[in-house]
Protein backbone atom coordinates (compact mmCIF):
# COMPACT_ATOMS: atom_id res chain seq x y z
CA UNK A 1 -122.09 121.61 -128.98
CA UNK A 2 -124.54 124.57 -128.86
CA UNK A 3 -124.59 126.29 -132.37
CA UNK A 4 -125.22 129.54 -133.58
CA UNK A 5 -127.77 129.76 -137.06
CA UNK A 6 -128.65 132.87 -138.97
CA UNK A 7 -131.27 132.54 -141.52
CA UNK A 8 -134.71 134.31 -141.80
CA UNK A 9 -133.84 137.96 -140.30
CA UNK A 10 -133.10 135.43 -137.00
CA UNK A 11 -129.63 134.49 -134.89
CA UNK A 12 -130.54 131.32 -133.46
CA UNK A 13 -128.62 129.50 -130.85
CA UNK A 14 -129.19 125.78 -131.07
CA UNK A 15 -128.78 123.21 -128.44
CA UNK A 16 -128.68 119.45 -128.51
CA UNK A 17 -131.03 117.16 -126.99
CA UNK A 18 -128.62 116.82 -123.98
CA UNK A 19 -127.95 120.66 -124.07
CA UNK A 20 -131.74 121.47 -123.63
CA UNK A 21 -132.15 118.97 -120.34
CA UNK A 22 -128.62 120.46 -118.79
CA UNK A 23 -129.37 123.76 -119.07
CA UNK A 24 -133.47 123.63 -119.05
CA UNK A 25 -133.41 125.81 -122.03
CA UNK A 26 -134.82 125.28 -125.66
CA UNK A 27 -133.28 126.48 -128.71
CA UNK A 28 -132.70 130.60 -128.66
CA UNK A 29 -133.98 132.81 -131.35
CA UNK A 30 -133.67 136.70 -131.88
CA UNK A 31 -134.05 138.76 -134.28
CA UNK A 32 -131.25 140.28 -136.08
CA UNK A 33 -131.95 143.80 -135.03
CA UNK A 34 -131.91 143.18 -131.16
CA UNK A 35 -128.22 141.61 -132.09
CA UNK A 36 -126.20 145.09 -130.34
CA UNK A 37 -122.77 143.27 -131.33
CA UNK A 38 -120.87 140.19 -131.49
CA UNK A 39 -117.28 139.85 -129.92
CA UNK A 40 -115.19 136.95 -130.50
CA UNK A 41 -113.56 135.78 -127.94
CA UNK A 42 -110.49 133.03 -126.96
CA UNK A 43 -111.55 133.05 -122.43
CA UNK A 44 -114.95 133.39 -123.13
CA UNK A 45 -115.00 132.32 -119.27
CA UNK A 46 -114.00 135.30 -118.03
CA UNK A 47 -117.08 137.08 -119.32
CA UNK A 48 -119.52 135.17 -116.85
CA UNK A 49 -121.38 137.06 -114.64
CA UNK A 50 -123.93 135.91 -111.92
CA UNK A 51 -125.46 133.13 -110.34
CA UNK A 52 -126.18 130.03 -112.27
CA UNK A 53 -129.97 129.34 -111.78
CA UNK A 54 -131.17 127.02 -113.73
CA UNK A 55 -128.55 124.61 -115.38
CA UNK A 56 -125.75 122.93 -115.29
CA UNK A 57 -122.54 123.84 -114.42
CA UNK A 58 -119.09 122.63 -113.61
CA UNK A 59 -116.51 125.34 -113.54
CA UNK A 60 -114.64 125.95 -116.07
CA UNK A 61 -115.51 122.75 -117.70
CA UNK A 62 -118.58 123.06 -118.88
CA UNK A 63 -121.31 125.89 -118.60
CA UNK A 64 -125.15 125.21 -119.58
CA UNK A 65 -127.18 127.72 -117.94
CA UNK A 66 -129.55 130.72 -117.39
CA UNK A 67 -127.13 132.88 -115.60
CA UNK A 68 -128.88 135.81 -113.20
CA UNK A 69 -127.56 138.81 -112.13
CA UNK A 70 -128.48 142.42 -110.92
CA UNK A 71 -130.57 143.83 -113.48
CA UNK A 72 -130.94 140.67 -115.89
CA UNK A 73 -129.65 137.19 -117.48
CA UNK A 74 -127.35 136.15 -119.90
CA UNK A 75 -127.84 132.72 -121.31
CA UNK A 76 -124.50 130.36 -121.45
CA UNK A 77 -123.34 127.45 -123.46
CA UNK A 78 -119.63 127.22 -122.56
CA UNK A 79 -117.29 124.20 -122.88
CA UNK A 80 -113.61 123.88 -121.45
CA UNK A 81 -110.55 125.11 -123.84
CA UNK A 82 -113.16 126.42 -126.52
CA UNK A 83 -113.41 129.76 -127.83
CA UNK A 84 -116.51 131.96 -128.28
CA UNK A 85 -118.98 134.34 -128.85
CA UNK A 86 -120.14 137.21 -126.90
CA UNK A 87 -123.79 138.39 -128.52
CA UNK A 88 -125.19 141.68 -126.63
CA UNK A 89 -128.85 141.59 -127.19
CA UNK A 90 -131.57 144.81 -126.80
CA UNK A 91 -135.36 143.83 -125.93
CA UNK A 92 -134.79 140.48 -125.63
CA UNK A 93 -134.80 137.99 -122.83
CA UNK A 94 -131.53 137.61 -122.16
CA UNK A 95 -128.93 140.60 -122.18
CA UNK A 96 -126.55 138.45 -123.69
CA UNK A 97 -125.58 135.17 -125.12
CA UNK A 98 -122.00 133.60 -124.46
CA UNK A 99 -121.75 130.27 -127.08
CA UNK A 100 -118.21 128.37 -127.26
CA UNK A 101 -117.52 127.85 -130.83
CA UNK A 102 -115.44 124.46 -132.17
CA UNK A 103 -112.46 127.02 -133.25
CA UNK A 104 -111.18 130.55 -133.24
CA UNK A 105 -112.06 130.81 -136.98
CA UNK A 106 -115.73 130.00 -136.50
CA UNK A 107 -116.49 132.61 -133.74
CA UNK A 108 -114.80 135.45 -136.61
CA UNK A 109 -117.02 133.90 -138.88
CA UNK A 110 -120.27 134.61 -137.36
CA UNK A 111 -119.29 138.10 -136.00
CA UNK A 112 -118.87 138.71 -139.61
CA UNK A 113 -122.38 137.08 -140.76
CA UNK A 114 -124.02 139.12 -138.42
CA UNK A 115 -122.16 142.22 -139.41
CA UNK A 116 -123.19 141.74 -142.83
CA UNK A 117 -126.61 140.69 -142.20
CA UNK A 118 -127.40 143.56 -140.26
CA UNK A 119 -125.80 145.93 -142.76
């Protein structure tokens, strides 16, 4: 499962090996100061938006992708019956990221990191 790191003024989204070839994607770094906000979240599914193009998808089992829509891309690494992250992003490539997290108490966690990081 996808993770999200934050060390070095960066949040960085790491994929697996498997991860990267679903959703042609490497890992995902930003810097802490495009990071807008950070929203847990238990549907994280319901926060998609666009067309899939490129990865892998299978709905609402799993979600590895570059997902396009009017006016930019959010990046996705979902997983069925998982919780997650919403990160908003400013001058970066992606307008957001959407990350399942293993539980509810992990995606709290790192919306508090990043709170704290960023002061």
């Amino acid at each position: 499962m996808a993770q999200i790191h934050l060390a070095d003024g960066l949040l960085t989204l790491a994929l697996s090996r498997a991860e990267k070839i679903q959703a042609f994607h490497s890992d995902i770094s930003v810097p802490l100061e495009n990071v807008v906000s950070v929203e847990p979240t238990s549907d994280i599914w319901s926060h998609i938006r666009g067309v899939r193009a490129p990865g892998t998808g299978v709905p609402r089992i799993v979600l590895l992708a570059t997902m396009r829509f009017k006016g930019g891309r959010d990046f996705c690494a979902l997983y069925f019956g998982k919780p997650g992250v919403i990160v908003t992003l400013s001058q970066a490539k992606f307008a957001r990221l959407l990350v399942s997290t293993e539980t509810w108490e992990r995606a709290i966690d790192i919306a508090h990191e990043v709170t704290l990081l960023r002061g």
